[in-house]
Protein backbone atom coordinates (compact mmCIF):
# COMPACT_ATOMS: atom_id res chain seq x y z
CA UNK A 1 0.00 0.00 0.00
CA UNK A 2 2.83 2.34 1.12
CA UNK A 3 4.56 1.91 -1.76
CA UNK A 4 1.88 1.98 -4.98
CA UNK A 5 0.77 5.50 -3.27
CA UNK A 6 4.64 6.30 -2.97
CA UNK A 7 4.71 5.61 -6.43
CA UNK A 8 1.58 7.00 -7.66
CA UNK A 9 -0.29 3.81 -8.14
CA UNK A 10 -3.52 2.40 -6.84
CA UNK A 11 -3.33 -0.63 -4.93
CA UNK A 12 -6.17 -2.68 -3.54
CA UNK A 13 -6.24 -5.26 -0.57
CA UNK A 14 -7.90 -8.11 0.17
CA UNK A 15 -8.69 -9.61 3.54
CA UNK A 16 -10.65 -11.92 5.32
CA UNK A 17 -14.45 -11.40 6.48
CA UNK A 18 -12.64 -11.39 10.12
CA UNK A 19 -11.46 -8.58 8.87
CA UNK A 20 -12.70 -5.57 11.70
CA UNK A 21 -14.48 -2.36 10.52
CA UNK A 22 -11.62 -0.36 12.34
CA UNK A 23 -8.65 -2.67 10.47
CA UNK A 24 -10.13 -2.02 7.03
CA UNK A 25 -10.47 1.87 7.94
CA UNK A 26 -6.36 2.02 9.16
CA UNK A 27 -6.23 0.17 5.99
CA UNK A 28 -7.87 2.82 3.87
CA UNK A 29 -5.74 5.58 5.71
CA UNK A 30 -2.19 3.56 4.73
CA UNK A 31 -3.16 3.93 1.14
CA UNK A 32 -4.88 1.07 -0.09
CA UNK A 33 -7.22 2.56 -3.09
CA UNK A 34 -9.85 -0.03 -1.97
CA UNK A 35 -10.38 -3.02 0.42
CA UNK A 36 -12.32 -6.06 -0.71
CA UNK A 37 -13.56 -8.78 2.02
CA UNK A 38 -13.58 -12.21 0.92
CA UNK A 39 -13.43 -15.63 2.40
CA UNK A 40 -13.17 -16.48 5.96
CA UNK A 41 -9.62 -16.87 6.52
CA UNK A 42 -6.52 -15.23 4.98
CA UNK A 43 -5.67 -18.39 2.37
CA UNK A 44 -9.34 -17.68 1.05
CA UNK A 45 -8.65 -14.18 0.97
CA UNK A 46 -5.22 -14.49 -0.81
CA UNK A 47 -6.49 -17.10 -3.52
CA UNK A 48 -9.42 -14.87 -4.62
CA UNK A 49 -6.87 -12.25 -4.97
CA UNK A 50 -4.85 -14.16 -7.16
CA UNK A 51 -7.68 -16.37 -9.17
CA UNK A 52 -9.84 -13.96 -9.58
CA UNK A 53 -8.54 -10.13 -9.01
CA UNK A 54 -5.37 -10.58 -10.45
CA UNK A 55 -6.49 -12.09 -13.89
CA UNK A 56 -8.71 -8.96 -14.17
CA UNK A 57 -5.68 -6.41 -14.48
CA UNK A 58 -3.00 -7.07 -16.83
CA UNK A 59 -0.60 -4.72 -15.34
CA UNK A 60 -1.57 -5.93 -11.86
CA UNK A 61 1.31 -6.66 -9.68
CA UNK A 62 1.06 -9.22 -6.58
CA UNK A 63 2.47 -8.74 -2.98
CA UNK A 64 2.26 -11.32 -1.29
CA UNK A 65 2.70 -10.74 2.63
CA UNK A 66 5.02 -12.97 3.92
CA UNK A 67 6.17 -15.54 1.17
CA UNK A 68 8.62 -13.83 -0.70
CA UNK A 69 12.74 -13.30 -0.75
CA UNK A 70 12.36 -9.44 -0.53
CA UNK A 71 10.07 -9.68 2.77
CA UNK A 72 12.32 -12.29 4.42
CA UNK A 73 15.47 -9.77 3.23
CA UNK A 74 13.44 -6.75 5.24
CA UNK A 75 12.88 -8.65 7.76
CA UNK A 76 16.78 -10.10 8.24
CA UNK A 77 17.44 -6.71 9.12
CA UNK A 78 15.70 -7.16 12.41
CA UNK A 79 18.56 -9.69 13.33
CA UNK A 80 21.35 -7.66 12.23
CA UNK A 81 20.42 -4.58 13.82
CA UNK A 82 19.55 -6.80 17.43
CA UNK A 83 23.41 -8.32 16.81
CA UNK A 84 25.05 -4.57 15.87
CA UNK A 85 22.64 -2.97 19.29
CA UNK A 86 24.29 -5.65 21.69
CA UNK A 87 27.33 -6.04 19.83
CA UNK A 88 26.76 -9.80 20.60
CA UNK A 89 24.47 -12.68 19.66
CA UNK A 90 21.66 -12.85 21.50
CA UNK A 91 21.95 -16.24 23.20
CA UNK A 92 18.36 -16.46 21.84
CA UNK A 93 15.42 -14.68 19.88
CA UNK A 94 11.57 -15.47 20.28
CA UNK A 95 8.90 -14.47 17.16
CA UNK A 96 5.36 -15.00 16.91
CA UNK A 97 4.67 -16.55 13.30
CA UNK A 98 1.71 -16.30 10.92
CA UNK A 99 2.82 -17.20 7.72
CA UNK A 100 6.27 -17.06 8.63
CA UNK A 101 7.50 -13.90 6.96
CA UNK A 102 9.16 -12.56 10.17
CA UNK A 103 10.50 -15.82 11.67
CA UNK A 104 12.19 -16.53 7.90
CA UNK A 105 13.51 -13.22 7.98
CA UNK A 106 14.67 -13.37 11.79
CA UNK A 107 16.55 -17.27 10.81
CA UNK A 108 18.07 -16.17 7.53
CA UNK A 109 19.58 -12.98 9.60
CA UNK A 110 21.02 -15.10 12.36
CA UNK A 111 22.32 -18.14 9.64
CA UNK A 112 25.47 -18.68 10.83
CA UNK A 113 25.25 -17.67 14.59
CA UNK A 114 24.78 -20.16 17.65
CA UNK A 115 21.34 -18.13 18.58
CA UNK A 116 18.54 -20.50 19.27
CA UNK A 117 15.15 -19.38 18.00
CA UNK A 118 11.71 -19.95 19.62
CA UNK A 119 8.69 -19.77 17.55
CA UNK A 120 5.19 -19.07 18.86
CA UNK A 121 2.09 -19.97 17.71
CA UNK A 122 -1.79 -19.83 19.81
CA UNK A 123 -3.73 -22.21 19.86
CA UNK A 124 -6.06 -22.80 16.71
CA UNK A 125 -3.58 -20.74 14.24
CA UNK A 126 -0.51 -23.24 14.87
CA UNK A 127 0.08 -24.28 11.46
CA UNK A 128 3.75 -24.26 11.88
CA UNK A 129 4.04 -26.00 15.22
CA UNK A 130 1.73 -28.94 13.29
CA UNK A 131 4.03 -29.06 10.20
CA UNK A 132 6.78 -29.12 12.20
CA UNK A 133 5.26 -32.54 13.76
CA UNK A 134 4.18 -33.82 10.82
CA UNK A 135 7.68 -33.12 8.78
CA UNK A 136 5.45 -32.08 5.62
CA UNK A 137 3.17 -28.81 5.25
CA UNK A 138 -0.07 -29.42 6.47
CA UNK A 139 -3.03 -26.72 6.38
CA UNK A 140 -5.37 -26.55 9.34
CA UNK A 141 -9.09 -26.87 8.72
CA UNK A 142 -9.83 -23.30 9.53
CA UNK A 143 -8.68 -20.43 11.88
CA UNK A 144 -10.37 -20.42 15.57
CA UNK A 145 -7.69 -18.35 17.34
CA UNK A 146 -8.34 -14.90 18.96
CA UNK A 147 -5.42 -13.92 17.22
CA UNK A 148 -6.64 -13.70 13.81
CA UNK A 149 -3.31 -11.54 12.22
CA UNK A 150 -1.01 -15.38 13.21
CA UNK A 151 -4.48 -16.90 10.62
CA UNK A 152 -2.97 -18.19 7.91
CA UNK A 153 -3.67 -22.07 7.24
CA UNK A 154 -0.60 -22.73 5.69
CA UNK A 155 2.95 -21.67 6.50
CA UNK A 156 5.52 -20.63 3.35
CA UNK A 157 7.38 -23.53 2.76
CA UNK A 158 10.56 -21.94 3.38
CA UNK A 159 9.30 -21.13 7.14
CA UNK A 160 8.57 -25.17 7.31
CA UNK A 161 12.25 -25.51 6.25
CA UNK A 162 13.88 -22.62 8.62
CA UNK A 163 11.63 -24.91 11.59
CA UNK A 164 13.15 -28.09 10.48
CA UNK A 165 16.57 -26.72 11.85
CA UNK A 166 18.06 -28.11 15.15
CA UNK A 167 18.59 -24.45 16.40
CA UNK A 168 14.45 -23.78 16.19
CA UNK A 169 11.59 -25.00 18.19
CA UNK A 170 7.88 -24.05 17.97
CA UNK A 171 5.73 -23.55 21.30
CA UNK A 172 2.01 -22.95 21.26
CA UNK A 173 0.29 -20.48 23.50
CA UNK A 174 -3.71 -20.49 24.09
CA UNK A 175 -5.30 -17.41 23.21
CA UNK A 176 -6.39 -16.50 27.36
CA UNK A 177 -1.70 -16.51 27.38
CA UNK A 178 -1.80 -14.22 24.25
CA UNK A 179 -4.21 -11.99 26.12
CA UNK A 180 -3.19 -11.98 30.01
CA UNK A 181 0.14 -10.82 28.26
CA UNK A 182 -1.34 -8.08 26.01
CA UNK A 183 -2.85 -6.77 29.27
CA UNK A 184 0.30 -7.05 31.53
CA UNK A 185 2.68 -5.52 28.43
CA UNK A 186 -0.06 -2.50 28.47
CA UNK A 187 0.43 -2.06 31.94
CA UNK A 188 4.07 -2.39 32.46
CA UNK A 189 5.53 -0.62 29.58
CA UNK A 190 2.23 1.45 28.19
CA UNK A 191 2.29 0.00 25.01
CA UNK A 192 -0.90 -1.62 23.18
CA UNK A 193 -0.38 -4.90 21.15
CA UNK A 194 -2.67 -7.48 19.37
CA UNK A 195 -2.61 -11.00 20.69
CA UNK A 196 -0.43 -12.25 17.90
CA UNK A 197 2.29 -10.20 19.50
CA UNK A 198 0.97 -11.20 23.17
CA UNK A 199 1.75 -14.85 21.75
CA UNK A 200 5.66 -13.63 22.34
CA UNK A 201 5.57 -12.55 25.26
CA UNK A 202 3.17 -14.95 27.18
CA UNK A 203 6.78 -16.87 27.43
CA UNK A 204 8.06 -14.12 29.26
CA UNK A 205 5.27 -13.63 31.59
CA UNK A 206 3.91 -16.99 32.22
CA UNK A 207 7.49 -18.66 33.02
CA UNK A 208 8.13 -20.78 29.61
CA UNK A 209 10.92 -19.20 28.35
CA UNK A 210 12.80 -22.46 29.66
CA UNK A 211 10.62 -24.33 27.79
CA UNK A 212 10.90 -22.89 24.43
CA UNK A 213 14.85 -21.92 24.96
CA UNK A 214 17.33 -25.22 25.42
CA UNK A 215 19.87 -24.40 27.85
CA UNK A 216 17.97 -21.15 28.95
CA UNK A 217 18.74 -19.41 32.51
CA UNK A 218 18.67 -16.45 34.54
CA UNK A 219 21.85 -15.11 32.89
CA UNK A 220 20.56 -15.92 29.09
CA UNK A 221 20.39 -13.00 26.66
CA UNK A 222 16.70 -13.34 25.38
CA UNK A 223 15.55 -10.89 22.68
CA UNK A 224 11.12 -10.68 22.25
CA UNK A 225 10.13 -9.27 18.75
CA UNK A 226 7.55 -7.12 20.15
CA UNK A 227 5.23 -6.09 16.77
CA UNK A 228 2.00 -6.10 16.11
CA UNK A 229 -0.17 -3.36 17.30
CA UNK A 230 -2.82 -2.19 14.86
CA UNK A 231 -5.72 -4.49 16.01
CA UNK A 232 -6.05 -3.26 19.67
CA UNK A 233 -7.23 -0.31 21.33
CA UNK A 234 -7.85 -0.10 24.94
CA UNK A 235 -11.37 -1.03 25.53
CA UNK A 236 -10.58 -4.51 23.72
CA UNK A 237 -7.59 -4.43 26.38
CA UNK A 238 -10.02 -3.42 29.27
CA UNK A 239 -12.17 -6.67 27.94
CA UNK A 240 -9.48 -8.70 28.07
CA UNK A 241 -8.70 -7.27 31.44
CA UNK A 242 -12.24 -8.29 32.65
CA UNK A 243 -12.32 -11.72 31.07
CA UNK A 244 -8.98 -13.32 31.55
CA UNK A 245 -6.75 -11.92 34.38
């Protein structure tokens, strides 16, 4: 979106009918020329766009959001500058994954370091943590999660690969985790973030860092990739207040 009104071109989006009024209106404000709701998760969303949008427009371009070299390059960057700030490796880094454009990003940055990598899923959007079991992509029947922006059915196959390696291991939060986070994060450090980000954290704050980390400890150098913001605003955080701490 950014970048076809950057470059003078419209752009339009397509997302899920999970989609909120109040996502589709930030949307709108980045730049998208229009927003079209179809399907009810992303992977119906995203095969619309490309079976039936894309055809339509010869000089239509597709961005995909999170399988693609060039996101997992902008994304590397996170790594490098994390290595450069503590002129160190970080003895590990934890990322929340959807369709694993951040976490391929994040491994392909660290590639030849000894960081270990936790991956975090919720419950009912863990498509990773389930390929990872089952050694193969799989793609779950549908998205019941909370934290519909970690929704996509199917991982990038590359992100199946990066959680293949020995220096990677997938953890699954519920979605009450995800939440009791988001509230705590708000409190501590006054900062609002969307359940897919909570997902992160919940290690932190619920004591399974030692879980998701081998060979973790109170002197381990533990980096969060806090992100994720857009979809929360604080009466949803007062809700979550109410209904799960």
């Amino acid at each position: 979106m950014t970048a076809a009104k950057t470059l003078g071109y419209p752009s339009t989006v397509i997302v899920p009918s999970s989609t909120k009024p109040h996502m589709i209106e930030k949307i709108k404000l980045a730049g998208a020329s229009e927003v079209v709701q179809h399907g009810a998760t992303w992977f119906e969303a995203d095969t619309y766009l490309r079976e039936q949008v894309l055809p339509q427009d010869k000089g239509g371009v597709y961005v995909p959001p999170f399988d693609h070299p060039e996101v997992w390059n902008g994304n590397a960057t996170i790594a490098q500058e994390v290595i450069q700030q503590l002129s160190a490796e970080p003895d590990a880094v934890v990322c929340s994954v959807g369709g694993g454009g951040l976490f391929c990003g994040i491994a392909q940055g660290l590639q030849g370091t000894k960081t270990r990598i936790a991956v975090v899923e919720t419950k009912g959007a863990e498509s990773l943590h389930e390929a990872i079991k089952a050694g193969k992509l799989i793609t779950l029947p549908g998205i019941t999660s909370i934290a519909t922006s970690l929704g996509a059915t199917t991982v990038a196959p590359k992100a199946l690969e990066w959680g293949l390696k020995e220096n990677v291991r997938s953890v699954v939060v519920s979605d009450e985790e995800a939440c009791r986070a988001c509230v705590r994060f708000a409190e501590d450090e006054r900062m609002l973030v969307e359940p897919a980000c909570g997902a992160t954290i919940a290690l932190a704050y619920e004591g399974r860092l030692a879980e998701a980390i081998e060979g973790f400890n109170q002197d381990s150098v533990v980096v969060l990739v806090v992100c994720g913001g857009r979809n929360v605003g604080l009466e949803v955080i007062e809700e979550w207040k109410q209904k799960y701490c």
